[in-house]
N, C-alpha and C. Protein backbone atom coordinates (compact mmCIF):
# COMPACT_ATOMS: atom_id res chain seq x y z
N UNK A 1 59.87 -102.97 -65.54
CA UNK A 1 58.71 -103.76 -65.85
C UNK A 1 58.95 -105.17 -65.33
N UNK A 2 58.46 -105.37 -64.06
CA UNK A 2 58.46 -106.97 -64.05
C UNK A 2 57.48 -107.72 -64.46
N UNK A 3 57.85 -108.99 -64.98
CA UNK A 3 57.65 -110.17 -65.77
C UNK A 3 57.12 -111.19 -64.64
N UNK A 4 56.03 -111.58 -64.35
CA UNK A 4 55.75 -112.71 -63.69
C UNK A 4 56.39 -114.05 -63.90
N UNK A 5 56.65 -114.92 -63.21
CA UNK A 5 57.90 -115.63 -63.33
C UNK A 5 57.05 -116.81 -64.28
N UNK A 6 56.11 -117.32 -64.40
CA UNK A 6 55.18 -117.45 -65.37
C UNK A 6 54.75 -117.25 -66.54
N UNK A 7 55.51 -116.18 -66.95
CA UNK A 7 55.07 -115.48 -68.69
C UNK A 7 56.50 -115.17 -69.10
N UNK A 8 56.55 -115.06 -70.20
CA UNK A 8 57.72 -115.01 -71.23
C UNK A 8 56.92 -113.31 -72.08
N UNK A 9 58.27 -112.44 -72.38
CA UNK A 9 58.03 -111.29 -73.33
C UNK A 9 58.81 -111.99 -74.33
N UNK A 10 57.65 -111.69 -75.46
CA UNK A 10 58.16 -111.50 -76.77
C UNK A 10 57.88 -110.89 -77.46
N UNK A 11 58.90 -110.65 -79.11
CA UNK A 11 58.80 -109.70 -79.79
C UNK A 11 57.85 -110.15 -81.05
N UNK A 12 57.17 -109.34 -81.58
CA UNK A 12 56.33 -110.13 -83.03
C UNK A 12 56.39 -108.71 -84.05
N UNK A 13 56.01 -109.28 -85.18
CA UNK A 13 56.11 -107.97 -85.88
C UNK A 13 54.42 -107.85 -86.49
N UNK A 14 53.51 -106.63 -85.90
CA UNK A 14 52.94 -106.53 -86.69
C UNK A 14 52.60 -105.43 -87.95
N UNK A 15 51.01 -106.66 -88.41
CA UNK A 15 51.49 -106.05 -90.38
C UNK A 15 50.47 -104.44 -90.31
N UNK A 16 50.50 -103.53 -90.87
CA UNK A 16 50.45 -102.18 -90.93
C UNK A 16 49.23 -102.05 -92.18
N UNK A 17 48.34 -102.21 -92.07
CA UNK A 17 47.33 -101.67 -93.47
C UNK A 17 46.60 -100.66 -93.44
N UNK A 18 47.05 -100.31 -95.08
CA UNK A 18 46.02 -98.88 -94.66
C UNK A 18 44.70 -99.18 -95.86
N UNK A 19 43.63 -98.11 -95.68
CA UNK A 19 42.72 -98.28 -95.88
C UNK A 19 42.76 -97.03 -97.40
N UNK A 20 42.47 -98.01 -98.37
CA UNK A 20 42.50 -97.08 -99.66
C UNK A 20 41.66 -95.57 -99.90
N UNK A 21 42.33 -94.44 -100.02
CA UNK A 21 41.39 -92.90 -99.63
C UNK A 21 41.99 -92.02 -100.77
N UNK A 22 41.19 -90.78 -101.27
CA UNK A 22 41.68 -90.05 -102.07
C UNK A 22 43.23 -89.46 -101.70
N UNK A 23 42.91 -89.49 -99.96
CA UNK A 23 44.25 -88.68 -99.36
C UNK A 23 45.68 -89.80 -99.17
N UNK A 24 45.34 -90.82 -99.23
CA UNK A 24 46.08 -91.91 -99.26
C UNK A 24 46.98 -92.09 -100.60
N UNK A 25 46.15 -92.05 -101.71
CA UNK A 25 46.59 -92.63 -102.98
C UNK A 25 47.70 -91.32 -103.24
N UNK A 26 47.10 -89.66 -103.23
CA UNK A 26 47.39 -88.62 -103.32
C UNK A 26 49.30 -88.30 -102.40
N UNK A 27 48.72 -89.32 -101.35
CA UNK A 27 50.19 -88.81 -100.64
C UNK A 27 51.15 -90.10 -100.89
N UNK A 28 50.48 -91.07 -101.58
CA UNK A 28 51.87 -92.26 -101.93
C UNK A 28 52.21 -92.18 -103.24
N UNK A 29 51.30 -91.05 -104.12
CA UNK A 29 52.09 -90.70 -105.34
C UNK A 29 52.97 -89.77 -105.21
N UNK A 30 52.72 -88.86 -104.12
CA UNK A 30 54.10 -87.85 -104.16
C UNK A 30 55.36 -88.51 -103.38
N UNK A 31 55.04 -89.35 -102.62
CA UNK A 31 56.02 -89.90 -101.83
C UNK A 31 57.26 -90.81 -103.05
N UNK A 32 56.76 -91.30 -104.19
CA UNK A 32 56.76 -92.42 -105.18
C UNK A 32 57.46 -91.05 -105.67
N UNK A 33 56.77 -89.96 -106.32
CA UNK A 33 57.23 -89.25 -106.96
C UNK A 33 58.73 -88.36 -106.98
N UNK A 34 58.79 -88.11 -105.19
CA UNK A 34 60.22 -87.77 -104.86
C UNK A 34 60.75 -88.93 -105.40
N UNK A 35 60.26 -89.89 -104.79
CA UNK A 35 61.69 -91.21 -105.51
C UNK A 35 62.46 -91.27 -106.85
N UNK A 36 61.67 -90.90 -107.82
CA UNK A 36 62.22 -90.41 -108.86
C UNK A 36 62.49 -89.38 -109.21
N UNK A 37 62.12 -88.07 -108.60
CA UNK A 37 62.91 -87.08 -108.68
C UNK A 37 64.42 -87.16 -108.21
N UNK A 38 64.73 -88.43 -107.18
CA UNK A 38 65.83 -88.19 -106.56
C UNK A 38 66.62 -89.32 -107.64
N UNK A 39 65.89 -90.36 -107.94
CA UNK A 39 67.00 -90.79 -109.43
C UNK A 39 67.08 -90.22 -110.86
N UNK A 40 66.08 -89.19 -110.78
CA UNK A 40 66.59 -88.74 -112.28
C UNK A 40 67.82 -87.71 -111.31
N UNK A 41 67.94 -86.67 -110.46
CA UNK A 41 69.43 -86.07 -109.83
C UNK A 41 70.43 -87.01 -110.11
N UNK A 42 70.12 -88.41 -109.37
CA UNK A 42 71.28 -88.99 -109.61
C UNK A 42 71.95 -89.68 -110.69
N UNK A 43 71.30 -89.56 -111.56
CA UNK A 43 71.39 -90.18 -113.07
C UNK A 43 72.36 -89.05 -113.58
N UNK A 44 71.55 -87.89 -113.61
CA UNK A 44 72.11 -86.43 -114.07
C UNK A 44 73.47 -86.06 -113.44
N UNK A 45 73.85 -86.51 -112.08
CA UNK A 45 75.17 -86.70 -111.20
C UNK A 45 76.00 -87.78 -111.53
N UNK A 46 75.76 -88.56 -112.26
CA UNK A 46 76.20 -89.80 -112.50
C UNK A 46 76.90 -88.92 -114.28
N UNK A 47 76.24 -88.69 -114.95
CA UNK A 47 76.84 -88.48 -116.52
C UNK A 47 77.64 -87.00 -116.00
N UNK A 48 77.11 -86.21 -115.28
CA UNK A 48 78.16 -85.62 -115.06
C UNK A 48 79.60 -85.58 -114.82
N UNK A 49 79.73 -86.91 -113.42
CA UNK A 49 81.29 -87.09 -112.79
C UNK A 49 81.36 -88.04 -113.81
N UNK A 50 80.91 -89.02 -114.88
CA UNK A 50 81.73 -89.28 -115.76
C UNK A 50 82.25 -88.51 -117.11
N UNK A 51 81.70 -87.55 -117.21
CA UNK A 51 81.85 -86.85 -118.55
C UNK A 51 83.42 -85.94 -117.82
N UNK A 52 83.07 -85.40 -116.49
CA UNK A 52 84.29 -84.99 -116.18
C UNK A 52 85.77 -86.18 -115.95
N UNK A 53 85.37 -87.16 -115.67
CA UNK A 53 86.55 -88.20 -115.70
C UNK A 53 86.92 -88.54 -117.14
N UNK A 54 86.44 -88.56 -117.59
CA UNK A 54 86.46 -88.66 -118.92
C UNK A 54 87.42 -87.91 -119.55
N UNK A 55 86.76 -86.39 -119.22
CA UNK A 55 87.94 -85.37 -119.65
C UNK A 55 88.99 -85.42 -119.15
N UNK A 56 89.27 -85.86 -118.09
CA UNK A 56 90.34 -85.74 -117.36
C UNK A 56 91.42 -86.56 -117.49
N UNK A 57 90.73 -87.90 -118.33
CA UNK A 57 91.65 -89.06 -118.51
C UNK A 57 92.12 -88.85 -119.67
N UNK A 58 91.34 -87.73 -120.51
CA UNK A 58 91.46 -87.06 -122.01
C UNK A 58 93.45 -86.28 -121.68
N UNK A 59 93.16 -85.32 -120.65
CA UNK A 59 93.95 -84.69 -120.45
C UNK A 59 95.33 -85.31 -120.13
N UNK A 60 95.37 -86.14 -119.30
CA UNK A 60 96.32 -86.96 -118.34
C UNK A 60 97.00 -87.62 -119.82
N UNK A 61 96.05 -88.21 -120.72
CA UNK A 61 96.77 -88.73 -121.85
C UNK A 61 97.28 -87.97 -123.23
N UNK A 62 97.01 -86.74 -123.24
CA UNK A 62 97.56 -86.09 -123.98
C UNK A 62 98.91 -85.66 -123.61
N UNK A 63 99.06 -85.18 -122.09
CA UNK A 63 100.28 -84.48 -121.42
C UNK A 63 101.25 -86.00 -121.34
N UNK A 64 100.96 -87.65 -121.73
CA UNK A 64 101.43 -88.60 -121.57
C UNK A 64 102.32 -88.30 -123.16
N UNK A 65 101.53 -88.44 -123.64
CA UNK A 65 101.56 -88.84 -125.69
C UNK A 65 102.83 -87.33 -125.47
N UNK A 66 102.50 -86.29 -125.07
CA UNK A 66 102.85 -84.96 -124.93
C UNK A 66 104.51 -85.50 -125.03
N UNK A 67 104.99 -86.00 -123.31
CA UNK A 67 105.56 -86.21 -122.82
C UNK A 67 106.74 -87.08 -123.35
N UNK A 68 105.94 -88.83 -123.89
CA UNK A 68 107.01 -89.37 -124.18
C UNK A 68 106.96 -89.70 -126.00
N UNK A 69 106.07 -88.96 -126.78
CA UNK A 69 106.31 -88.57 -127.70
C UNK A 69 105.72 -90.32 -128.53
N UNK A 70 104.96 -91.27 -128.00
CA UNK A 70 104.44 -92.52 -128.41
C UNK A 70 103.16 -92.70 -128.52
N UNK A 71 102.46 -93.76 -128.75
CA UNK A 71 101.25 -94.33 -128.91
C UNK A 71 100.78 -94.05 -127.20
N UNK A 72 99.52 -93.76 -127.06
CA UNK A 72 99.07 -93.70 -125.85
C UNK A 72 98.54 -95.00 -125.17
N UNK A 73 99.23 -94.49 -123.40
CA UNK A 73 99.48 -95.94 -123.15
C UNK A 73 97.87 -96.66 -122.56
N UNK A 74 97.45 -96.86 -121.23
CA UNK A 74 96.28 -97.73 -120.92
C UNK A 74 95.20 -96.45 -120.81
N UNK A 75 94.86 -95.56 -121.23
CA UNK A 75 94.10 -94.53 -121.00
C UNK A 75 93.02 -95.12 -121.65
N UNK A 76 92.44 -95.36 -123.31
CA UNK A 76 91.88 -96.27 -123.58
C UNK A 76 91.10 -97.48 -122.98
N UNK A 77 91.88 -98.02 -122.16
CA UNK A 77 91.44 -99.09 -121.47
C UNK A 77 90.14 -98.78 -120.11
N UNK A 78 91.32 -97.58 -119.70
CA UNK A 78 90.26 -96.96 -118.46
C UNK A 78 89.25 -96.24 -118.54
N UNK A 79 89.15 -95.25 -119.84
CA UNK A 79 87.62 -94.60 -120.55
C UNK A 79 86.92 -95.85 -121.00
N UNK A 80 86.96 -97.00 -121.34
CA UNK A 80 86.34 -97.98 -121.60
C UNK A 80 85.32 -99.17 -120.07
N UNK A 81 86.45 -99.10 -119.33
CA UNK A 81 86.07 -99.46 -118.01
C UNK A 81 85.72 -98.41 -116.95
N UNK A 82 85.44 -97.05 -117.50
CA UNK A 82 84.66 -96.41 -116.69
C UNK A 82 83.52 -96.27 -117.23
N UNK A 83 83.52 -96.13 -118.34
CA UNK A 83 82.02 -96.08 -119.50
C UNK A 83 81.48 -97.52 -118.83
N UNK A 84 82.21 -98.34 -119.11
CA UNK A 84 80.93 -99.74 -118.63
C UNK A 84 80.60 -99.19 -117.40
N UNK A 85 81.77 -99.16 -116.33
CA UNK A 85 80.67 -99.26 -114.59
C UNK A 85 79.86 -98.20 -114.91
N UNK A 86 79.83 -96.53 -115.24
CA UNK A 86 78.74 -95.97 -115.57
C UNK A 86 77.98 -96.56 -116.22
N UNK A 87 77.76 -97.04 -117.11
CA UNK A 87 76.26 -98.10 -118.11
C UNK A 87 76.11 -99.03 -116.55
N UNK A 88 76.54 -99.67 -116.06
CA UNK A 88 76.11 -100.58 -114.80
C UNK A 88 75.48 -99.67 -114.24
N UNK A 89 75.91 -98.85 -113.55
CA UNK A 89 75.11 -97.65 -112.85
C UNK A 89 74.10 -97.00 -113.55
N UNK A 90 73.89 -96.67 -114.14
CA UNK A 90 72.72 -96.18 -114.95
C UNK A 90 71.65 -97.37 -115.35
N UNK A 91 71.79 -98.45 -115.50
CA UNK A 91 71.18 -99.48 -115.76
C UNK A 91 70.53 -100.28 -114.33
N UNK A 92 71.29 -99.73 -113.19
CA UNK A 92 70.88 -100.24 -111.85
C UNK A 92 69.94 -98.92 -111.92
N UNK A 93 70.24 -97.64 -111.88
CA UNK A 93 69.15 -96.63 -111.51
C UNK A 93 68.12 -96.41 -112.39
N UNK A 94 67.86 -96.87 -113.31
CA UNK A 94 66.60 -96.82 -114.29
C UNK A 94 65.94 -98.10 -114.12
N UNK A 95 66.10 -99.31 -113.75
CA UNK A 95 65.50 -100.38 -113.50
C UNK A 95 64.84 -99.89 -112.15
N UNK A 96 65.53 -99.15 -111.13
CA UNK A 96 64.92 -99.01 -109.65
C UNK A 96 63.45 -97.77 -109.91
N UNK A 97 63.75 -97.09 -110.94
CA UNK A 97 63.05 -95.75 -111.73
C UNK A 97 62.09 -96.46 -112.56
N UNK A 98 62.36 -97.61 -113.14
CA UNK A 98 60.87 -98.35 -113.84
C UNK A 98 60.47 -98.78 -112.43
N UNK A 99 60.99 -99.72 -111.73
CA UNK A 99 60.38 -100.16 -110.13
C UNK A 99 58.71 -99.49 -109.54
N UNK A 100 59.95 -98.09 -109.62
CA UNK A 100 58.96 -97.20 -108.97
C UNK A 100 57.26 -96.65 -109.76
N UNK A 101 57.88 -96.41 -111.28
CA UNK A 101 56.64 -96.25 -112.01
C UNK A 101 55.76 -97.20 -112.28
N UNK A 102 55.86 -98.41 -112.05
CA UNK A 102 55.24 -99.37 -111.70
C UNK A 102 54.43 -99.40 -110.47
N UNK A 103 54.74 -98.66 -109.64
CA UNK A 103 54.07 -98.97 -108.07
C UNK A 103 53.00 -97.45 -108.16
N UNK A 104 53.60 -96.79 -109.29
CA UNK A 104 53.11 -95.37 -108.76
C UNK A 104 51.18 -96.00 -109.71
N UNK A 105 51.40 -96.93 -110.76
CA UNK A 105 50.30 -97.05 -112.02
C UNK A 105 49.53 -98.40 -111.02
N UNK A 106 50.08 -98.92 -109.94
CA UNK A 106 49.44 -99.83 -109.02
C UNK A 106 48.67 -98.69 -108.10
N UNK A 107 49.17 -97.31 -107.59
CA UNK A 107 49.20 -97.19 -106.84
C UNK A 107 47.16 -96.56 -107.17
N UNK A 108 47.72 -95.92 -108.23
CA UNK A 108 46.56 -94.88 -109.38
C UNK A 108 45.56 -96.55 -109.22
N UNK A 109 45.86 -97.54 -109.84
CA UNK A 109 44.82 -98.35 -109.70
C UNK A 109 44.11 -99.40 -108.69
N UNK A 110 44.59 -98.94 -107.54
CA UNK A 110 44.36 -99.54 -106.01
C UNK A 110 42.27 -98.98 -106.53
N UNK A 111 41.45 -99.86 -105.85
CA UNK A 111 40.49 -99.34 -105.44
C UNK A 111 39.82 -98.89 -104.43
N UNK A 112 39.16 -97.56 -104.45
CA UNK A 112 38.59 -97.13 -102.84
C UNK A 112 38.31 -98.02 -101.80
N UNK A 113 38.84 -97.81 -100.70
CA UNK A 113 38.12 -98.80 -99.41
C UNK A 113 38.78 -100.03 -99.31
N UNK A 114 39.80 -100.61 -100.46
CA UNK A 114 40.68 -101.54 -100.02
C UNK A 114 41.42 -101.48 -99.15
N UNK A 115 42.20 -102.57 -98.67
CA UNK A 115 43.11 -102.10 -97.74
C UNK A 115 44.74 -102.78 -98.49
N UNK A 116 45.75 -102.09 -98.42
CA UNK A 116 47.02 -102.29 -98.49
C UNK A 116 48.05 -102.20 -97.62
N UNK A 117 48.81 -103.52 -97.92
CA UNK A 117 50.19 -103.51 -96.42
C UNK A 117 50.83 -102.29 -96.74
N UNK A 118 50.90 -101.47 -95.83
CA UNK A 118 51.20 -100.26 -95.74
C UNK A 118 52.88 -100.63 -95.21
N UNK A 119 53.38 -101.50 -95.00
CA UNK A 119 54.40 -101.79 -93.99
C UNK A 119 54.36 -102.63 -92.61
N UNK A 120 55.47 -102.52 -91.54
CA UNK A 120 55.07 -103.65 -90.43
C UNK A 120 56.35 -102.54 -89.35
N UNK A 121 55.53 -102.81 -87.72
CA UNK A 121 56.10 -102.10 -86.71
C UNK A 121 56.44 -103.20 -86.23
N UNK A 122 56.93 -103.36 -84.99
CA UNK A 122 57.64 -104.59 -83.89
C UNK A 122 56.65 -104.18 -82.59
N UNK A 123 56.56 -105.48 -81.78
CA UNK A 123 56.11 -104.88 -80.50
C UNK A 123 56.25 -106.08 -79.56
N UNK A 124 55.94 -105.92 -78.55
CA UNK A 124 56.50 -106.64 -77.68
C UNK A 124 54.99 -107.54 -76.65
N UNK A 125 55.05 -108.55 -76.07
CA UNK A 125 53.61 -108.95 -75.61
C UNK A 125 54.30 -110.46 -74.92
N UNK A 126 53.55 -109.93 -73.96
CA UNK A 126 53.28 -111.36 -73.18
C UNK A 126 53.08 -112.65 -73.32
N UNK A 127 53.17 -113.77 -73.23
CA UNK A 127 52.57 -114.92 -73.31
C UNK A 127 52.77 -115.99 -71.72
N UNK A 128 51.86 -116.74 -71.54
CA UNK A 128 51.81 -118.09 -70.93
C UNK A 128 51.79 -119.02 -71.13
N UNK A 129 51.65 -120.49 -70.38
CA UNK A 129 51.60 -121.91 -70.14
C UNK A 129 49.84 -121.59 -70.89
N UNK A 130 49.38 -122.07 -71.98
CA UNK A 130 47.99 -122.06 -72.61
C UNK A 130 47.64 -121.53 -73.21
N UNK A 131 48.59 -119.77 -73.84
CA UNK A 131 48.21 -119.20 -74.76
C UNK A 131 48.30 -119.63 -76.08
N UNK A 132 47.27 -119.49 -77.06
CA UNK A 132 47.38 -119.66 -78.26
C UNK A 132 48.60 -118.87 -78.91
N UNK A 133 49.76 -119.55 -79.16
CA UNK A 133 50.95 -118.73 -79.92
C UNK A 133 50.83 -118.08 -81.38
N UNK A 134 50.17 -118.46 -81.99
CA UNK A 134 49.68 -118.35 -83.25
C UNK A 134 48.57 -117.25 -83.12
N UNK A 135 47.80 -117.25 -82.87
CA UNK A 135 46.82 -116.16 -82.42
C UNK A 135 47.33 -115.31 -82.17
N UNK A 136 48.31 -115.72 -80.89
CA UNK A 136 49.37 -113.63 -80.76
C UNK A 136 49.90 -113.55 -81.28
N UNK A 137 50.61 -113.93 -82.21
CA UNK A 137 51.44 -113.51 -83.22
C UNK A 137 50.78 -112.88 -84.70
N UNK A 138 49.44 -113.10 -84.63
CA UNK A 138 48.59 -112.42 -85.80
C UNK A 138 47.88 -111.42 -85.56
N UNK A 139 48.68 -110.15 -85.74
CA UNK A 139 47.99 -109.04 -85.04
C UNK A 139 48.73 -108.01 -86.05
N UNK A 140 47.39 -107.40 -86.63
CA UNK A 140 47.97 -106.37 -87.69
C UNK A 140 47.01 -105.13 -87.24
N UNK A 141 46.86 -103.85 -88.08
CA UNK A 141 46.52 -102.36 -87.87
C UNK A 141 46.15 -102.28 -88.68
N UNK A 142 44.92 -101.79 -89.10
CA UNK A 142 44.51 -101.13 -90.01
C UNK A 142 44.66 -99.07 -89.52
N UNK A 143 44.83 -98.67 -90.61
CA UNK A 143 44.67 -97.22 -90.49
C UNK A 143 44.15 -96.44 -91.79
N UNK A 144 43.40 -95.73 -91.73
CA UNK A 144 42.28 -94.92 -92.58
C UNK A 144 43.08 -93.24 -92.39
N UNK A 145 43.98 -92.67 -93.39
CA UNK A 145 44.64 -91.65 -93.61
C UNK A 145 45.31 -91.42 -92.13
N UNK A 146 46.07 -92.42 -92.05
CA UNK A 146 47.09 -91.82 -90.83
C UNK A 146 46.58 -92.37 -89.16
N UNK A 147 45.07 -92.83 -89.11
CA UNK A 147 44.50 -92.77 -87.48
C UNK A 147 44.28 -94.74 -87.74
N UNK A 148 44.47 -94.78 -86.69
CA UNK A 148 44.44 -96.14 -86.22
C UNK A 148 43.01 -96.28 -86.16
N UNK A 149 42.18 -97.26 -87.25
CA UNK A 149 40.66 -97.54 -86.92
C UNK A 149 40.55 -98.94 -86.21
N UNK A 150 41.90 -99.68 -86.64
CA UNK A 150 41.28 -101.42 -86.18
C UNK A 150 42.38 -101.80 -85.70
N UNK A 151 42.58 -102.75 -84.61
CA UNK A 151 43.39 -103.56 -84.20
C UNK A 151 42.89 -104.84 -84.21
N UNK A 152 43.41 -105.49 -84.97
CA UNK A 152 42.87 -107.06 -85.41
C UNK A 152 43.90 -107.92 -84.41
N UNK A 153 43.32 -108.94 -83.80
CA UNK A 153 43.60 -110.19 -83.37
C UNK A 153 44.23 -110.13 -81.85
N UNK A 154 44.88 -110.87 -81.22
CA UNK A 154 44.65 -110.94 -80.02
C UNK A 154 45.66 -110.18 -79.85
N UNK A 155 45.69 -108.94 -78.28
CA UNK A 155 47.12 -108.11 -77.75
C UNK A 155 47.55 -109.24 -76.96
C-alpha cells in the first residue's frame, strides 16, 4: 500500500453500538449468563482443592504428632492461611458474579431502539495538511442484531 508522500496513516479506535432488539437483549443475557455459570464452576473448584488441602494438611500432621510424639507443629498456621487466601478468592469471584448480575438487570432494563456501546474495533485511515483531526477520529458503528446499519462521521 503506498502512502502519498503527503498523508500520514493512522490508527483510531472506533466506538461499536448496537441498536437495542429482542434478539440483542436475548443473546447478551446468555452471553452474561455463561459468565456465571463459569464462576459458580469455579467457586465449586475452588472449595473443592481447598477442602482437599485441607485434608491433606490434616494428614501430614497427624503422621507429624504420629511421628515425634508432641504438640503439632505449624500445620495450624497453614489451614489458617489457606482458609484466608480461599475467603480472598471467593470474595474476588462473587464480587465479579454480583458484577455480572448487575449488567444482566441493566441489560433486562435497556429500552427498545436504544443504542449501547457494544465495544470498540481499531482501524487505520489517512490524513493530510487540512484535515479536520478531530472529525476523523470520531467515527463509531452502529449495528442492529449483528449487520452494520450506520457509519457515523468522517472515513
Amino acid at each position: 500500500m503506498d502512502i502519498p508522500t503527503d498523508q500520514l496513516l493512522l490508527k483510531r479506535a472506533i466506538a461499536v453500538k448496537a441498536v437495542v432488539t429482542p434478539r440483542w437483549k436475548e443473546e447478551a443475557q446468555q452471553q452474561l449468563q455463561t459468565q456465571i455459570n463459569q464462576l459458580d464452576g469455579q467457586l465449586q473448584q475452588l472449595e473443592l482443592r481447598v477442602k482437599q488441602m485441607m485434608n491433606e494438611l490434616r494428614k501430614q500432621n497427624i503422621q507429624i504428632v504420629g511421628a515425634e510424639g508432641n504438640a503439632p507443629s505449624n500445620t495450624e498456621a497453614q489451614m489458617q492461611n489457606l482458609q484466608a487466601q480461599a475467603n480472598a478468592q471467593k470474595s474476588e469471584l462473587l464480587e465479579q458474579k454480583s458484577q455480572i448480575l448487575k449488567q444482566i438487570d441493566q441489560v433486562q432494563n435497556f429500552e427498545m431502539e436504544t443504542e449501547v456501546e457494544q465495544g470498540q474495533i481499531e482501524n487505520f485511515f489517512h490524513v493530510k495538511k487540512g484535515d479536520n483531526l478531530v472529525q476523523k477520529m470520531q467515527v463509531e458503528i452502529l449495528i442492529r442484531d449483528g449487520v452494520i446499519e450506520d457509519i457515523r462521521g468522517l472515513l
